[in-house]
Structure formats: structure tokens, C-alpha cells
C-alpha atoms as a PDB file:
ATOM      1  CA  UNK A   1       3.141  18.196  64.286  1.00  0.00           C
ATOM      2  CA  UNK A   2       0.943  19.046  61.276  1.00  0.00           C
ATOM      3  CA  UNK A   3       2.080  22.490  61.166  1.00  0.00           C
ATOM      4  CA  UNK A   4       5.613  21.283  59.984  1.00  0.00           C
ATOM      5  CA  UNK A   5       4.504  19.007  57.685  1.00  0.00           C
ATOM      6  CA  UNK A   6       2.598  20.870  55.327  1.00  0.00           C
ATOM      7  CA  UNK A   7       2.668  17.731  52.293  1.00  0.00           C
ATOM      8  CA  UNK A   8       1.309  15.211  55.462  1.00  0.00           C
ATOM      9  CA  UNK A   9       3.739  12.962  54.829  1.00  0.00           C
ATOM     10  CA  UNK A  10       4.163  10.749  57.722  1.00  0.00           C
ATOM     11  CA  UNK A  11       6.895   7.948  57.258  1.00  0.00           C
ATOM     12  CA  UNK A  12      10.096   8.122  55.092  1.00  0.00           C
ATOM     13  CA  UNK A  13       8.808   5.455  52.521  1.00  0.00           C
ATOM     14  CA  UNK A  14       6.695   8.588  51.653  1.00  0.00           C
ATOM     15  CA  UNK A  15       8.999  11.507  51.540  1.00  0.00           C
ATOM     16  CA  UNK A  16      11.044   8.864  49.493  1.00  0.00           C
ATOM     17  CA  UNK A  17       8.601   8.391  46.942  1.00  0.00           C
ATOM     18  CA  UNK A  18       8.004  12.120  46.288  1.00  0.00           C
ATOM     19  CA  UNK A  19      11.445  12.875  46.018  1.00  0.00           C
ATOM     20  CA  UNK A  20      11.462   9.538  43.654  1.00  0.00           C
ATOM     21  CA  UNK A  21       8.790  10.912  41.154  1.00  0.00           C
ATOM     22  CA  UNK A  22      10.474  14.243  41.441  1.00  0.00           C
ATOM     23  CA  UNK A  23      13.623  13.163  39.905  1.00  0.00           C
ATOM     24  CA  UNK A  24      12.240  11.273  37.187  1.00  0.00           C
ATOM     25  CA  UNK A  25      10.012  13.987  35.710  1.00  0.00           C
ATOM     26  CA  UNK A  26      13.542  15.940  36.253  1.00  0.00           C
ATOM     27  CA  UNK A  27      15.120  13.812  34.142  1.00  0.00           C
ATOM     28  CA  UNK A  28      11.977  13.672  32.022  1.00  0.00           C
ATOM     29  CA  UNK A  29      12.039  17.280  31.285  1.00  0.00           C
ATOM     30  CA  UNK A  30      15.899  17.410  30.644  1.00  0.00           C
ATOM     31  CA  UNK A  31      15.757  14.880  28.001  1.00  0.00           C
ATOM     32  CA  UNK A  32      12.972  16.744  25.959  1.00  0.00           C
ATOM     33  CA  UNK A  33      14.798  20.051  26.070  1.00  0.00           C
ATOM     34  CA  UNK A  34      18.319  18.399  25.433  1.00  0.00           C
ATOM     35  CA  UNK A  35      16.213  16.782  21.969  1.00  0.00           C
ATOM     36  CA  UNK A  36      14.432  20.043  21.229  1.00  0.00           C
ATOM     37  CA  UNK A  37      17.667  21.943  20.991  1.00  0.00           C
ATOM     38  CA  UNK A  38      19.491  19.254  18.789  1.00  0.00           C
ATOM     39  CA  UNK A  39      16.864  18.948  16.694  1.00  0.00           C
ATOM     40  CA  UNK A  40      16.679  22.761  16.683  1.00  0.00           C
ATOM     41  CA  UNK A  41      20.562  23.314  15.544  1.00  0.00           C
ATOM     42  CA  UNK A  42      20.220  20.692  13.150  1.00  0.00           C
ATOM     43  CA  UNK A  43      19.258  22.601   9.876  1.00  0.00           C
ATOM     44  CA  UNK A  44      19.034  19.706   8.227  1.00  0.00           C
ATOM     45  CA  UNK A  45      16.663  19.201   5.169  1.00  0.00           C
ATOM     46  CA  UNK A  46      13.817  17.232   4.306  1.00  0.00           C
ATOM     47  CA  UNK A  47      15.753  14.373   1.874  1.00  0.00           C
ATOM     48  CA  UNK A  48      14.127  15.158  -1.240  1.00  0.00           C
ATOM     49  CA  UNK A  49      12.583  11.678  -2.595  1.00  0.00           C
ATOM     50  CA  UNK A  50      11.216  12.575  -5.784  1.00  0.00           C
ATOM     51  CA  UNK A  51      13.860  13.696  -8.391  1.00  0.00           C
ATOM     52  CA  UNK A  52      12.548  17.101  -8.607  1.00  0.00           C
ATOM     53  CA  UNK A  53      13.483  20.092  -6.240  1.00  0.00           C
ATOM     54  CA  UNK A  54      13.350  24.135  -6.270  1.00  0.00           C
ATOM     55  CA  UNK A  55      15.885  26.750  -5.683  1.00  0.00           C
ATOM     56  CA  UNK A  56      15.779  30.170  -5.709  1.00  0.00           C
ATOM     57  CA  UNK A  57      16.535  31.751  -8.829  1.00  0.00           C
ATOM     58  CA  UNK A  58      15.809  35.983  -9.445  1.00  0.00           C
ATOM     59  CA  UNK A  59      16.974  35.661 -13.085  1.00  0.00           C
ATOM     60  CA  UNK A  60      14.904  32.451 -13.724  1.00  0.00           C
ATOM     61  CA  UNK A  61      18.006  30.872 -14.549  1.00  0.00           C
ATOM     62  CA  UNK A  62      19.141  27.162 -13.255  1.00  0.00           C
ATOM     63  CA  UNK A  63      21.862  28.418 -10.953  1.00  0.00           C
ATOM     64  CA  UNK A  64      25.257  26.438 -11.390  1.00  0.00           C
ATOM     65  CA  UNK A  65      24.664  23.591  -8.990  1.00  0.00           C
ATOM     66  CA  UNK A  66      27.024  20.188  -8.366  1.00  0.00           C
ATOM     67  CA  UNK A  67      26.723  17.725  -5.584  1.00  0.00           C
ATOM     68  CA  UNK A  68      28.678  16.828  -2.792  1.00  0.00           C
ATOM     69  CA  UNK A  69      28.952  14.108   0.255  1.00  0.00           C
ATOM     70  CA  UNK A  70      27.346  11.681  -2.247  1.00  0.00           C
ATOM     71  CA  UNK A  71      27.527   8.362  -0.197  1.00  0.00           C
ATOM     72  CA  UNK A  72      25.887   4.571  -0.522  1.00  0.00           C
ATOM     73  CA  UNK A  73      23.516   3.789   1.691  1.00  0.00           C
ATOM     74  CA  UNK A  74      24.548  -0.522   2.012  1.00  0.00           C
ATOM     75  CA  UNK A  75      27.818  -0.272   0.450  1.00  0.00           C
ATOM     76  CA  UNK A  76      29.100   3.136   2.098  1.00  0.00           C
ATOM     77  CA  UNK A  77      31.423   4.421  -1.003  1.00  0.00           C
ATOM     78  CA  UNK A  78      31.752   7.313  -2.676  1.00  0.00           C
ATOM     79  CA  UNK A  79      29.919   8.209  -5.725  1.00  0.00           C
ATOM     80  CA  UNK A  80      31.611  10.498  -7.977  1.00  0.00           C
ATOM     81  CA  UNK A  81      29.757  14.269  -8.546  1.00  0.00           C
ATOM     82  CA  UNK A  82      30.368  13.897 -11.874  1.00  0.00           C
ATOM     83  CA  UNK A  83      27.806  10.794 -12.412  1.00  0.00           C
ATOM     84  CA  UNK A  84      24.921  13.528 -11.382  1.00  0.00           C
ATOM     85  CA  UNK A  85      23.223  15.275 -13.989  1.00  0.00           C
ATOM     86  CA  UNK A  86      20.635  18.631 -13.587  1.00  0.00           C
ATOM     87  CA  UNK A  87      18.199  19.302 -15.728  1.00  0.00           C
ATOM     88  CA  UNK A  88      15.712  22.671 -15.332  1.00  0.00           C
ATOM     89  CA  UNK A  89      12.693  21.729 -15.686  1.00  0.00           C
ATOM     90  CA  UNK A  90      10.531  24.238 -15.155  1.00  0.00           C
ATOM     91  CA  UNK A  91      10.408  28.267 -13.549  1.00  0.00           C
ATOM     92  CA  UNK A  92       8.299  29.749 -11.639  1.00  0.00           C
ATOM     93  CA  UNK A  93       8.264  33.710  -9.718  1.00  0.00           C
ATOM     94  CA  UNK A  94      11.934  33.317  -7.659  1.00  0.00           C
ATOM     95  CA  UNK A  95      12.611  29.599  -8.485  1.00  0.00           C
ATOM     96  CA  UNK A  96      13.386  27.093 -10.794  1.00  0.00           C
ATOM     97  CA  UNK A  97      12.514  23.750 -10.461  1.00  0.00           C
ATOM     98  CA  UNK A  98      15.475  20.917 -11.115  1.00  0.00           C
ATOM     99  CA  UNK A  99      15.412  17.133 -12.195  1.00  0.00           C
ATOM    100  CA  UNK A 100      18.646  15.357 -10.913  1.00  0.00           C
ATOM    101  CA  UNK A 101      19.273  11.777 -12.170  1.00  0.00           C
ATOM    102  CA  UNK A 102      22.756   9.958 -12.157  1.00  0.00           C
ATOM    103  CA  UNK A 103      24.014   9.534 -15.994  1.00  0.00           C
ATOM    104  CA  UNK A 104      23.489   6.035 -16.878  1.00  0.00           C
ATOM    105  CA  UNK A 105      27.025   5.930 -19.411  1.00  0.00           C
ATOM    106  CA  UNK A 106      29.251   7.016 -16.189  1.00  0.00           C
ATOM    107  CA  UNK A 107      30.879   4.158 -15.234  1.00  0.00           C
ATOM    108  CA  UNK A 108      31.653   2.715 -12.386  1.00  0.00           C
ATOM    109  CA  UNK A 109      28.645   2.920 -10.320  1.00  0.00           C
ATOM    110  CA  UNK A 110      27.808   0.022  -7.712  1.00  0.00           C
ATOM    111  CA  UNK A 111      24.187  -0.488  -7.318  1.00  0.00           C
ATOM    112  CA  UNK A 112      23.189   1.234  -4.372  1.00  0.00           C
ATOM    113  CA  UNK A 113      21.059   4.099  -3.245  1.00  0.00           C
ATOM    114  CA  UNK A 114      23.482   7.533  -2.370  1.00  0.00           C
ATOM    115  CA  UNK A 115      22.464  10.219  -0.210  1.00  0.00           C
ATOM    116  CA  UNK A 116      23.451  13.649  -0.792  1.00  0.00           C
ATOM    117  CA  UNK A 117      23.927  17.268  -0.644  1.00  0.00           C
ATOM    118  CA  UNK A 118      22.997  19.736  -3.369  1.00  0.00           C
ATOM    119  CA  UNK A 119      25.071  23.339  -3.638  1.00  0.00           C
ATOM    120  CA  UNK A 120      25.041  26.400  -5.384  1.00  0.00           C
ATOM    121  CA  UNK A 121      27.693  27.842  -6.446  1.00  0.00           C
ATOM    122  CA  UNK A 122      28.153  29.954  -3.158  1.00  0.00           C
ATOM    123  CA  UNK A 123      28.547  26.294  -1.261  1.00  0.00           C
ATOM    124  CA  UNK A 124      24.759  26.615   0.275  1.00  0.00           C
ATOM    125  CA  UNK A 125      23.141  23.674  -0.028  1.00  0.00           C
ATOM    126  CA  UNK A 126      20.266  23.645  -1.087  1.00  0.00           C
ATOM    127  CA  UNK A 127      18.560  20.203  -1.313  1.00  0.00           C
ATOM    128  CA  UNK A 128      19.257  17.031   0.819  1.00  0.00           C
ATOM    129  CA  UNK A 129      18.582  14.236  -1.618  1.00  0.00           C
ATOM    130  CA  UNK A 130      18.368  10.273  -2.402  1.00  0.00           C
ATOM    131  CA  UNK A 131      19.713   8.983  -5.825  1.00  0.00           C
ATOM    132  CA  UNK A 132      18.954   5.023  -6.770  1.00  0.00           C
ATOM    133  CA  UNK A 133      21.902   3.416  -8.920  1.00  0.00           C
ATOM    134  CA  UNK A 134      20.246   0.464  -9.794  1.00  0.00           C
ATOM    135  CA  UNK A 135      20.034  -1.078  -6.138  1.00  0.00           C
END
């Protein structure tokens, strides 16, 4: 009888058990590969915290950049693009470097922290970032 049960399992507590463990690393292993590939096809951004950020520039030139998506965090409105301001700061070989703040005379702004996209003027985005209105 040992020669047709090469895994010596003897009662069906036993084969129930393997098949048991079996299933769950199954399941184990399909989980980790369904977050790998969401995570993978997320191309999301780091949110920038800091109000500094780079973006390629060949001409070392600020390109023309506005925001978009800019939502509150507690309150969940809308703030409008136009209440963002860029600044260039600073150049360096390929990039520029950017200071974003919100203007402090655009009015109205509830106090909240908004979270963003940055775009170029081709629609790429190219920063991910946090803005505090006076939360």
C-alpha cells in the first residue's frame, strides 16, 4: 500500500489538511501578484511635501505649468487653479526647480489642505502635490 501513497498519508483528516494549506498559500500567492500589478499600473507620484519640485526643462526655462484636480482633503471642494502660484527658483543641467504656494489675496479659500496634480503644457503631469490653505 506504500507504493500508492507516495506523501504517506494515511487517513483523510490528512490528505485534508494538505489540500487545506495548499489552497491558502494559493490564495496567498494570488493576492501578492493581484497587488504587485496594481501597484505596478499605478504611475502614480510620490506627493511632493515640500513646496519645491523639478521638471525637465532643455532651455532652462520654467515651462508653462497650471494645476489641476486640486481637491480638500476634510472638506472635499474644489480649489480654484487660479489660487496657485509658480515661482522658478532655481536651474540646474535639464531642470528647473519650482516653488508653488497658493496666493494669499485669492479669495475664497476654505482652510483645508488640497491635493493635486501639476501639468505642463502638453497635459503631463508632472508633480503630485499637497498645498495647506490655512487648515
Amino acid at each position: 500500500m506504500a507504493e500508492n501513497n507516495p506523501l504517506g498519508l494515511h487517513t483523510p483528516d490528512e490528505v485534508a489538511k494538505v489540500w487545506g494549506t495548499a489552497l491558502v498559500q494559493l490564495v496567498n500567492l494570488w493576492r501578492t501578484a493581484a497587488t504587485a500589478v496594481m501597484a505596478l499600473g499605478s504611475g502614480e507620484q510620490p506627493v511632493v511635501q515640500s513646496n519645491h519640485f523639478s521638471v525637465p526643462s532643455g532651455d532652462g526655462r520654467m515651462p508653462h505649468l497650471r494645476v489641476r484636480n486640486l481637491v480638500g482633503e476634510t472638506f472635499h471642494e474644489p480649489l480654484d487653479p487660479q489660487a496657485v502660484v509658480f515661482k522658478q527658483t532655481g536651474s540646474g543641467p535639464g531642470s528647473v526647480t519650482v516653488e508653488f504656494s497658493i496666493d494669499p489675496t485669492f479669495q475664497p479659500i476654505t482652510g483645508d489642505t488640497y491635493t493635486g496634480q501639476v501639468v505642463d503644457e502638453r497635459g503631463a503631469v508632472v508633480a503630485t502635490v499637497r498645498l495647506d490653505a490655512g487648515s
